[in-house]
PDB file of N, CA and C in Angstrom:
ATOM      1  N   UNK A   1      28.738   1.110 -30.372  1.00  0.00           N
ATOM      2  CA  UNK A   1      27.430   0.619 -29.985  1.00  0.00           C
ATOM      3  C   UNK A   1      27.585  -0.697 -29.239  1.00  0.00           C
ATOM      4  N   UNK A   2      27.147  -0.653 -28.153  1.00  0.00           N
ATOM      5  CA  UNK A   2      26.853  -2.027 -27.178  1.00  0.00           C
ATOM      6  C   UNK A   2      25.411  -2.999 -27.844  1.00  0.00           C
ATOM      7  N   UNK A   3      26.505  -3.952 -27.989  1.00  0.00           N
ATOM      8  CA  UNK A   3      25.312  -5.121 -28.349  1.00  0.00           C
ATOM      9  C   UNK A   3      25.097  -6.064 -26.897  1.00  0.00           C
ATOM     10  N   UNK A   4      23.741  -6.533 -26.698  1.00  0.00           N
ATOM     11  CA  UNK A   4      22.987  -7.073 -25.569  1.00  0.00           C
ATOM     12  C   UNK A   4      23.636  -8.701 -26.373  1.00  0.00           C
ATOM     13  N   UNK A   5      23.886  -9.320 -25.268  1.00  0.00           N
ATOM     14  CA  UNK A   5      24.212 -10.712 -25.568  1.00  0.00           C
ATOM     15  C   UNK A   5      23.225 -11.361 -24.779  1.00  0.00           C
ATOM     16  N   UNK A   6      22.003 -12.154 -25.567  1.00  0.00           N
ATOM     17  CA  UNK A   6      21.279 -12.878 -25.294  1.00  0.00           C
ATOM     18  C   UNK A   6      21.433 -14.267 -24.576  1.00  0.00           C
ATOM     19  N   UNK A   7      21.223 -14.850 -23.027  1.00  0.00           N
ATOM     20  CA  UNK A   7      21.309 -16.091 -22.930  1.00  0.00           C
ATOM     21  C   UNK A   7      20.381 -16.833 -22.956  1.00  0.00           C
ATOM     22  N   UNK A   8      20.394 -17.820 -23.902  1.00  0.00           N
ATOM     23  CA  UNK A   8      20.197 -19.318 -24.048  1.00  0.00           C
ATOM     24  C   UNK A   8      19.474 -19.797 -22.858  1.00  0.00           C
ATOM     25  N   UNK A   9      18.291 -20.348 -22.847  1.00  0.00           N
ATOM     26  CA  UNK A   9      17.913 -21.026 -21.511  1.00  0.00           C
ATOM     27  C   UNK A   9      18.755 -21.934 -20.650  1.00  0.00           C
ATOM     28  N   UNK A  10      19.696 -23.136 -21.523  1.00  0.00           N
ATOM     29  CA  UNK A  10      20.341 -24.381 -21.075  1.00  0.00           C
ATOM     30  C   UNK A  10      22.110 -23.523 -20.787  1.00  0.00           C
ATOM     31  N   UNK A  11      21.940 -22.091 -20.798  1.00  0.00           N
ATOM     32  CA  UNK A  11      23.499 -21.040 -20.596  1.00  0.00           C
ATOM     33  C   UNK A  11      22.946 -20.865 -19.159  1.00  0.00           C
ATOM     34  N   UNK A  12      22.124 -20.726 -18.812  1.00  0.00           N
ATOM     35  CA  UNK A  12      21.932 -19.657 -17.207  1.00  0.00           C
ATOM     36  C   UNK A  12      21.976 -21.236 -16.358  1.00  0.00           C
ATOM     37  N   UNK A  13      22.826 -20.779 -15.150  1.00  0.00           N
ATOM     38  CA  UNK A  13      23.483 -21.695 -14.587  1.00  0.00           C
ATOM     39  C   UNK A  13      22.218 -21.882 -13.464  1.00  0.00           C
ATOM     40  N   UNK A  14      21.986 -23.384 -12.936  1.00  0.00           N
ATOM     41  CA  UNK A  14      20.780 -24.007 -12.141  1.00  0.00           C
ATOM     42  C   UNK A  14      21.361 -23.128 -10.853  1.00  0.00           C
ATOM     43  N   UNK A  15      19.847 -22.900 -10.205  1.00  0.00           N
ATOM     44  CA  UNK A  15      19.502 -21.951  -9.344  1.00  0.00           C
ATOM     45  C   UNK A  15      19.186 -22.916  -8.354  1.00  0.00           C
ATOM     46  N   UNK A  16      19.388 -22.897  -6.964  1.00  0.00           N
ATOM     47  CA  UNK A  16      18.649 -23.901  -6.482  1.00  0.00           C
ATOM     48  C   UNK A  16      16.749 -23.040  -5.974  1.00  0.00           C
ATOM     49  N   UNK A  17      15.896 -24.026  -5.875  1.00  0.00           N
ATOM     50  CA  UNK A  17      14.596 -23.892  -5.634  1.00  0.00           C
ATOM     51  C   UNK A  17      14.199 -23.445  -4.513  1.00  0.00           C
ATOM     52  N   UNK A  18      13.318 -22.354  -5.039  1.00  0.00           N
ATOM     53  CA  UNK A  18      12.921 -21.550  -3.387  1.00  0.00           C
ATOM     54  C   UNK A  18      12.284 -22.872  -2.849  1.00  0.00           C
ATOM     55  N   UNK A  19      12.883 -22.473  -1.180  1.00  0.00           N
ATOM     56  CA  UNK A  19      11.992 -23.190  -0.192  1.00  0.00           C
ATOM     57  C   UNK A  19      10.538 -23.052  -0.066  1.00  0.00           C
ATOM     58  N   UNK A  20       9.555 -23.793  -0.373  1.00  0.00           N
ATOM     59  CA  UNK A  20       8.147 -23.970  -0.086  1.00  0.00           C
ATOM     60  C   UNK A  20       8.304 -23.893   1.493  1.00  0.00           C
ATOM     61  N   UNK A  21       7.433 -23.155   2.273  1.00  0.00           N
ATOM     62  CA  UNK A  21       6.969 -22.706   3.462  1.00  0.00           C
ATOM     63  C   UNK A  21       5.734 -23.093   4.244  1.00  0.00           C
ATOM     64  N   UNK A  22       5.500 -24.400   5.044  1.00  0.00           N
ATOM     65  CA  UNK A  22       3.876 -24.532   5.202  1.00  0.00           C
ATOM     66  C   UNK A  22       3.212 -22.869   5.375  1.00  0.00           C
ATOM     67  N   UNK A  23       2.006 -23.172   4.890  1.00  0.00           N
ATOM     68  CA  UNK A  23       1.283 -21.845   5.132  1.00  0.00           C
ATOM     69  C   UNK A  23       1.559 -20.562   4.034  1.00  0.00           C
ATOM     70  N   UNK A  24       2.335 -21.040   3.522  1.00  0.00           N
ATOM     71  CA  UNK A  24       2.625 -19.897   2.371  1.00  0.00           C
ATOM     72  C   UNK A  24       1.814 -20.103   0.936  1.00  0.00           C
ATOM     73  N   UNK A  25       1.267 -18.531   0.752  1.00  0.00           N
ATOM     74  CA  UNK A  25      -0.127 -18.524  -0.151  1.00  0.00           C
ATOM     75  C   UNK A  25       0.887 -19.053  -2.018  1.00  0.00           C
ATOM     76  N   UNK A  26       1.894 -18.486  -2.095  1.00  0.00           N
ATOM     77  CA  UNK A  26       2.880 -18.160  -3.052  1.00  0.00           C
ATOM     78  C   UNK A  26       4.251 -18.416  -3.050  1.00  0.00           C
ATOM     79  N   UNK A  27       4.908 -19.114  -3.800  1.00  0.00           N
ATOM     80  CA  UNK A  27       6.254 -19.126  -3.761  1.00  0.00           C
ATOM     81  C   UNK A  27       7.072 -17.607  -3.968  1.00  0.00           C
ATOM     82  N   UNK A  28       6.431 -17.095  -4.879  1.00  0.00           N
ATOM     83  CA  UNK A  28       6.804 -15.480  -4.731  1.00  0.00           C
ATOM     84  C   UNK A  28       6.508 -14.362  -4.006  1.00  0.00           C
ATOM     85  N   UNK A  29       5.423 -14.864  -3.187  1.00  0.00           N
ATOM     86  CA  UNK A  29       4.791 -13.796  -2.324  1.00  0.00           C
ATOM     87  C   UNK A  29       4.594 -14.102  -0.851  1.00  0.00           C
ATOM     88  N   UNK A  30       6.482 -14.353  -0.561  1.00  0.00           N
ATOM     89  CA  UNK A  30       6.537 -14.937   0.483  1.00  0.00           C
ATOM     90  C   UNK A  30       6.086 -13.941   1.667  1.00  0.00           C
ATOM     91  N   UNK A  31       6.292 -12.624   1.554  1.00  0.00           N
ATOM     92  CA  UNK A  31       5.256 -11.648   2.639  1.00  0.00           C
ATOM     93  C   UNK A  31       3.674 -12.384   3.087  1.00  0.00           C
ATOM     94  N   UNK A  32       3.101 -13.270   2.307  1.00  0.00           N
ATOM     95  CA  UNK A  32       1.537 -13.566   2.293  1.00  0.00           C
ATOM     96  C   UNK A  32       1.568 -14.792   2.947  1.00  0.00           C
ATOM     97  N   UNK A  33       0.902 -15.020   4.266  1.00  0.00           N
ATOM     98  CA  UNK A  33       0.794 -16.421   4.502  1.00  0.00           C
ATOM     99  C   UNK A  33      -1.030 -16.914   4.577  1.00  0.00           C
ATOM    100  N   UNK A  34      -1.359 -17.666   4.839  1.00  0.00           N
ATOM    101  CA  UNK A  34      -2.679 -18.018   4.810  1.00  0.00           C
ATOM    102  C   UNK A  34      -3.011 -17.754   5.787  1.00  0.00           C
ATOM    103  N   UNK A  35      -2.399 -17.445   7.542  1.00  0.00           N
ATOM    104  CA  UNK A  35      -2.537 -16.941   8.593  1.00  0.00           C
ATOM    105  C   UNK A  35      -2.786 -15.430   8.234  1.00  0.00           C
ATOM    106  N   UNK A  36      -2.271 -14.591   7.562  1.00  0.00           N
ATOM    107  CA  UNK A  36      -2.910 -13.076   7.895  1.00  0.00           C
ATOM    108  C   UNK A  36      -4.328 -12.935   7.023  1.00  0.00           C
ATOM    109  N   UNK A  37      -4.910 -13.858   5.877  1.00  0.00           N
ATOM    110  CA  UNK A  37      -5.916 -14.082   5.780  1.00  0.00           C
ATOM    111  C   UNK A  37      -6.952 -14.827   6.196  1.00  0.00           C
ATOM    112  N   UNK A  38      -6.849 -15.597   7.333  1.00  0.00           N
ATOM    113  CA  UNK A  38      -7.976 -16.603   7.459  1.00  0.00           C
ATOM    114  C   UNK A  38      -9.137 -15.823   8.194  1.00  0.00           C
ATOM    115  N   UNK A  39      -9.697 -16.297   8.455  1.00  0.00           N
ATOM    116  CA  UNK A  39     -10.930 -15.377   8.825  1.00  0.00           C
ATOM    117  C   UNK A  39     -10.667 -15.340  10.497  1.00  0.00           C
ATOM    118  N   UNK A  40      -9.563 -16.178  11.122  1.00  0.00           N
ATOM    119  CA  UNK A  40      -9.119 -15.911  12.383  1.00  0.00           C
ATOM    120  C   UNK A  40      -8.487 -14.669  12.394  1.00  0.00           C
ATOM    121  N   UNK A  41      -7.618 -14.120  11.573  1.00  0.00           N
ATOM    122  CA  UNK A  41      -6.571 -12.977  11.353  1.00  0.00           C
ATOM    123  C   UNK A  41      -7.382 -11.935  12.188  1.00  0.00           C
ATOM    124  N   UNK A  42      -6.868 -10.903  13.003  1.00  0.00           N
ATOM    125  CA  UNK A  42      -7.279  -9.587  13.585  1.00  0.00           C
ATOM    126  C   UNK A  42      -7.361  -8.898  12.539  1.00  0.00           C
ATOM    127  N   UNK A  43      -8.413  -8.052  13.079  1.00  0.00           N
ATOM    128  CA  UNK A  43      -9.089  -7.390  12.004  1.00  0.00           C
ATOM    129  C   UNK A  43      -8.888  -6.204  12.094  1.00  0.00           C
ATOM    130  N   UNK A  44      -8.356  -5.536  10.807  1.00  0.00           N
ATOM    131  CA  UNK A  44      -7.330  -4.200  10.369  1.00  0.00           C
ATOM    132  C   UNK A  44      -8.992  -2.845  11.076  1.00  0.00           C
ATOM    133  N   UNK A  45      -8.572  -1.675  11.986  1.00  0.00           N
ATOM    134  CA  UNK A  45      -9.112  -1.026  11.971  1.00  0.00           C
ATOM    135  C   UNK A  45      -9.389   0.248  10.948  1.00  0.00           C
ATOM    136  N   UNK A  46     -10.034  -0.290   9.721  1.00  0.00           N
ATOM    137  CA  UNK A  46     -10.131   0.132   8.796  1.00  0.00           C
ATOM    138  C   UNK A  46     -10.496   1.678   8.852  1.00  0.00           C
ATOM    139  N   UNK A  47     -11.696   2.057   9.412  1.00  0.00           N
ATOM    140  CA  UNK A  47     -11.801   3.273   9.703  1.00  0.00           C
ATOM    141  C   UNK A  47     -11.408   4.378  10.375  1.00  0.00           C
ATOM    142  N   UNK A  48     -10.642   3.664  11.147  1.00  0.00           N
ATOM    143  CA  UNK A  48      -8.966   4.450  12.295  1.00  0.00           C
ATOM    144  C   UNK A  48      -8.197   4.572  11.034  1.00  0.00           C
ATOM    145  N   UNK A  49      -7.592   4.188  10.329  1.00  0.00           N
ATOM    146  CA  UNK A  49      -6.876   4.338   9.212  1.00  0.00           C
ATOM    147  C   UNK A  49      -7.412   5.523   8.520  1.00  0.00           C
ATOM    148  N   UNK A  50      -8.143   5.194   8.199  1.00  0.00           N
ATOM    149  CA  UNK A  50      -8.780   6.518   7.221  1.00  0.00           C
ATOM    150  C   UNK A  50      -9.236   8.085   7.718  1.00  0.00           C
ATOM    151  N   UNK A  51      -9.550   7.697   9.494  1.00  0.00           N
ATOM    152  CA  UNK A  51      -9.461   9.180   9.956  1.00  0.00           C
ATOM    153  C   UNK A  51      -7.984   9.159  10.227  1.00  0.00           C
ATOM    154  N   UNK A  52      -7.449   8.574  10.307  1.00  0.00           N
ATOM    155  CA  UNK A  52      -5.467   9.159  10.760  1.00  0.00           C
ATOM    156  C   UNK A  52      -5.261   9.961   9.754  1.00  0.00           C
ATOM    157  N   UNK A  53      -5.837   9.326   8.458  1.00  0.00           N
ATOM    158  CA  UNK A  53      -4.866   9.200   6.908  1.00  0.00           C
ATOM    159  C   UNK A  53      -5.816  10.954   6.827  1.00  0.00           C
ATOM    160  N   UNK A  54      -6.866  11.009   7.073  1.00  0.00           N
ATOM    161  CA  UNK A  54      -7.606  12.239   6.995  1.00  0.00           C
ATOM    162  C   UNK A  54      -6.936  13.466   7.957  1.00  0.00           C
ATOM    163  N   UNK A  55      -6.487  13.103   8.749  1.00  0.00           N
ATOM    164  CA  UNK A  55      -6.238  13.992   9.750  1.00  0.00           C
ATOM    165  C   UNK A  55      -4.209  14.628   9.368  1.00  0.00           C
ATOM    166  N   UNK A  56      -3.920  13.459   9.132  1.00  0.00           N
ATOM    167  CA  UNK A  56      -3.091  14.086   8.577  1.00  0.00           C
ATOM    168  C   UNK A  56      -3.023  15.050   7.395  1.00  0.00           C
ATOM    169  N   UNK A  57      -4.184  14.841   6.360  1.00  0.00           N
ATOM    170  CA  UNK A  57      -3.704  15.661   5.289  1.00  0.00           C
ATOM    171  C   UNK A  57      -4.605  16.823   5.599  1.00  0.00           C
ATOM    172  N   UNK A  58      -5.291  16.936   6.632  1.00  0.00           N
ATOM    173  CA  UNK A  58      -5.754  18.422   7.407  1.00  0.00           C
ATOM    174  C   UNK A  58      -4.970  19.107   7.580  1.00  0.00           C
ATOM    175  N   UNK A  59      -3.625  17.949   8.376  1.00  0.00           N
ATOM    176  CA  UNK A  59      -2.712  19.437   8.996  1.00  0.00           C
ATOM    177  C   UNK A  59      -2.171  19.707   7.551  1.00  0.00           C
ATOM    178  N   UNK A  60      -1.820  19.033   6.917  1.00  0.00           N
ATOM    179  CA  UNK A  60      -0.768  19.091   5.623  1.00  0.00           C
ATOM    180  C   UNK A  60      -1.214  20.262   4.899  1.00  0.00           C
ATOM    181  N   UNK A  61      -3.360  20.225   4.505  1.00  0.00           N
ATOM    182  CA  UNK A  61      -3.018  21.308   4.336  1.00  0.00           C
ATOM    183  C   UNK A  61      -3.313  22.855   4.855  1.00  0.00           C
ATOM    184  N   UNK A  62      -3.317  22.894   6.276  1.00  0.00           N
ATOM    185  CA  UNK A  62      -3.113  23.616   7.145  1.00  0.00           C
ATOM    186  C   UNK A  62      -1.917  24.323   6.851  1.00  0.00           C
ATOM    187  N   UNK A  63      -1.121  23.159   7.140  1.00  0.00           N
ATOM    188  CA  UNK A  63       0.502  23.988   7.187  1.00  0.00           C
ATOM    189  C   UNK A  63       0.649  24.749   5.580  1.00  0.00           C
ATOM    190  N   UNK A  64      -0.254  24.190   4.626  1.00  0.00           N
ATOM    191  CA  UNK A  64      -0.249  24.677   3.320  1.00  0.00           C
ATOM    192  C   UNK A  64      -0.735  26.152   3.134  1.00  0.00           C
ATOM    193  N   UNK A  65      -1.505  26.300   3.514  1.00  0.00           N
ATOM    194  CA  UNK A  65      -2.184  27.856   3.430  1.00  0.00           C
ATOM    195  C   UNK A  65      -1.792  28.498   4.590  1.00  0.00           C
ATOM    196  N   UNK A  66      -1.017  28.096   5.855  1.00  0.00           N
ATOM    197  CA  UNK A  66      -0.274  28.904   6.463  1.00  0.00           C
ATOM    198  C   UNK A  66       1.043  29.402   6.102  1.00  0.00           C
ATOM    199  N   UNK A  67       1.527  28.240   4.609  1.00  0.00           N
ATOM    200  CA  UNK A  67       2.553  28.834   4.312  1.00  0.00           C
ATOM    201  C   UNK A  67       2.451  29.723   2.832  1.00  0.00           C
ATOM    202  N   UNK A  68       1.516  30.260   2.968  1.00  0.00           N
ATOM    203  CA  UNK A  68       0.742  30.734   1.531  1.00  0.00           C
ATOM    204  C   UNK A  68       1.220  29.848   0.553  1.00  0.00           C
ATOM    205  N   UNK A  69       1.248  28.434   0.340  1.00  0.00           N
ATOM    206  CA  UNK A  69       1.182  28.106  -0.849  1.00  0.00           C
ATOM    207  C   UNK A  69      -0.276  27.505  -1.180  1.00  0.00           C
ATOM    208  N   UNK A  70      -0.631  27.026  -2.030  1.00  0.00           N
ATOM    209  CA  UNK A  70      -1.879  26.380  -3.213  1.00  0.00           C
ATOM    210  C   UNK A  70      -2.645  25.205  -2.215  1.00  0.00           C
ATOM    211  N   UNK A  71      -3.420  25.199  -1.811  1.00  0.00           N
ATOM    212  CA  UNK A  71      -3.543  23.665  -1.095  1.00  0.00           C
ATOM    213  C   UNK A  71      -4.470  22.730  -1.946  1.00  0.00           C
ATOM    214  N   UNK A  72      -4.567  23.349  -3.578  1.00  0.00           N
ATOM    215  CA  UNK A  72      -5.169  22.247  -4.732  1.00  0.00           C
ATOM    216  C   UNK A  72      -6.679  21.847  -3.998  1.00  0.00           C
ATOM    217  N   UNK A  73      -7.419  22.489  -3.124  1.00  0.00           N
ATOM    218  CA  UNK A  73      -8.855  21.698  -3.063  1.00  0.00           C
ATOM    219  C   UNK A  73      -8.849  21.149  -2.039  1.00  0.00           C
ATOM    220  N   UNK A  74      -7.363  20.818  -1.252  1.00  0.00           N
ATOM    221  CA  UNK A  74      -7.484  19.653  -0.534  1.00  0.00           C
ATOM    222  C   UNK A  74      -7.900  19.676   1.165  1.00  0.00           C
ATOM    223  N   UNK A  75      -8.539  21.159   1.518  1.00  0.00           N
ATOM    224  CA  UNK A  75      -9.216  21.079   2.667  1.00  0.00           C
ATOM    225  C   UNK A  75     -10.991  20.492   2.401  1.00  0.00           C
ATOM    226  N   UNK A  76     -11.782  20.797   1.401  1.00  0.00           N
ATOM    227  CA  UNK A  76     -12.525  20.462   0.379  1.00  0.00           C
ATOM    228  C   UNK A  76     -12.535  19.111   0.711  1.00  0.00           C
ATOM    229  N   UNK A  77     -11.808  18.197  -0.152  1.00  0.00           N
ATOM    230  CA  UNK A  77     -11.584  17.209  -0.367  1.00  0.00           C
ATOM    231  C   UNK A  77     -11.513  16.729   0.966  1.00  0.00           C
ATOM    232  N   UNK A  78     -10.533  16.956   2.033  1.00  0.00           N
ATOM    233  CA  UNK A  78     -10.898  16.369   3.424  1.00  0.00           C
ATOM    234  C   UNK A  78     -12.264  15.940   3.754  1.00  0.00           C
ATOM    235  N   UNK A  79     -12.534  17.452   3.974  1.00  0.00           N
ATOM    236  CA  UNK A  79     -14.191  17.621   4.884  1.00  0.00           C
ATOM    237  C   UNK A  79     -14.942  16.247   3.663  1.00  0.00           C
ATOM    238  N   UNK A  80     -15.129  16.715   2.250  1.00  0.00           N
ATOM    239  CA  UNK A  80     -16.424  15.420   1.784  1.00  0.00           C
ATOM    240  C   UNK A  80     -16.112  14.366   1.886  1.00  0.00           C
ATOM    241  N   UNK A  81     -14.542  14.058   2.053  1.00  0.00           N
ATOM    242  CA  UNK A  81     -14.541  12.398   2.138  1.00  0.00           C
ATOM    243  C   UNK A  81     -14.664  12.183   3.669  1.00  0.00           C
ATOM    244  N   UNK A  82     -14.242  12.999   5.037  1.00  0.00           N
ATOM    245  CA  UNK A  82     -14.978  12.525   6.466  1.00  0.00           C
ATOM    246  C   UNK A  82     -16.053  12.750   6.302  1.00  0.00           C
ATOM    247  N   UNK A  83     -16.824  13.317   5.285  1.00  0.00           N
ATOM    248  CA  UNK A  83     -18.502  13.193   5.720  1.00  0.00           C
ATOM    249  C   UNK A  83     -18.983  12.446   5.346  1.00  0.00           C
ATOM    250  N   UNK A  84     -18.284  11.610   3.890  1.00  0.00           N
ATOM    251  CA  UNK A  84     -18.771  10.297   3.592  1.00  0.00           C
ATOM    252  C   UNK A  84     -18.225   9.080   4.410  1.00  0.00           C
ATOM    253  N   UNK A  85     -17.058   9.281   5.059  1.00  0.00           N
ATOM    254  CA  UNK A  85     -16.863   7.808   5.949  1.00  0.00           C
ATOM    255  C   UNK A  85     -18.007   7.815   7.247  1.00  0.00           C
ATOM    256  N   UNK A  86     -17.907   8.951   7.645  1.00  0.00           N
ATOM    257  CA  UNK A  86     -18.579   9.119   9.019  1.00  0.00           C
ATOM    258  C   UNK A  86     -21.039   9.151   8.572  1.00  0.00           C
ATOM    259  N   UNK A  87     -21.014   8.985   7.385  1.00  0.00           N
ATOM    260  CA  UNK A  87     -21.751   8.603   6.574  1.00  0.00           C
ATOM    261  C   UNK A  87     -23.177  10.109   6.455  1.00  0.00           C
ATOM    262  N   UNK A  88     -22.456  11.413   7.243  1.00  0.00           N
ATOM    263  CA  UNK A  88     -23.006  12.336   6.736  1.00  0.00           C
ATOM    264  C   UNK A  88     -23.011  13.411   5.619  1.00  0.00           C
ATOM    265  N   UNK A  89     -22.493  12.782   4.593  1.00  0.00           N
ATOM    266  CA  UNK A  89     -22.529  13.401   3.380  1.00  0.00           C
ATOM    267  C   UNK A  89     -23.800  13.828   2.604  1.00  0.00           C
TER     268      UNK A  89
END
């Protein structure tokens, strides 16, 4: 049986300190700066996203019931969620 050998806080050898970054929201979340949030930031085409993201899982499951397998609902599921973005649901 392997025993876990616990270290000691004053055992783990000094690390040096992340660099602070002007503009950085987080020392850990150095992906995030205060530039892709400010209200200057370009603005994500939210609803292009969601018909891509739709259109793809059309063909997906297109290619699904062309390949006789199960397509779980998910032509269904397409059509009511473009009729709720496009706001004719």
């Amino acid at each position: 049986m392997t025993r876990l050998h616990a270290t000691a806080p004053h055992e783990i050898p000094d690390r040096p300190p992340i660099q602070v970054v002007p503009g950085l929201l987080h020392k850990y979340l150095a992906h995030l700066t205060w530039d892709r949030v400010s209200k200057d930031a370009p603005a994500w085409g939210y609803p292009n996203i969601a018909t891509d993201i739709l259109d793809v899982a059309d063909a997906w499951s297109e290619h699904l019931a062309s390949a006789d397998q199960p397509t779980w609902n998910l032509p269904s599921l397409v059509l009511s969620t473009r009729q709720t973005l496009t706001g004719t649901a």
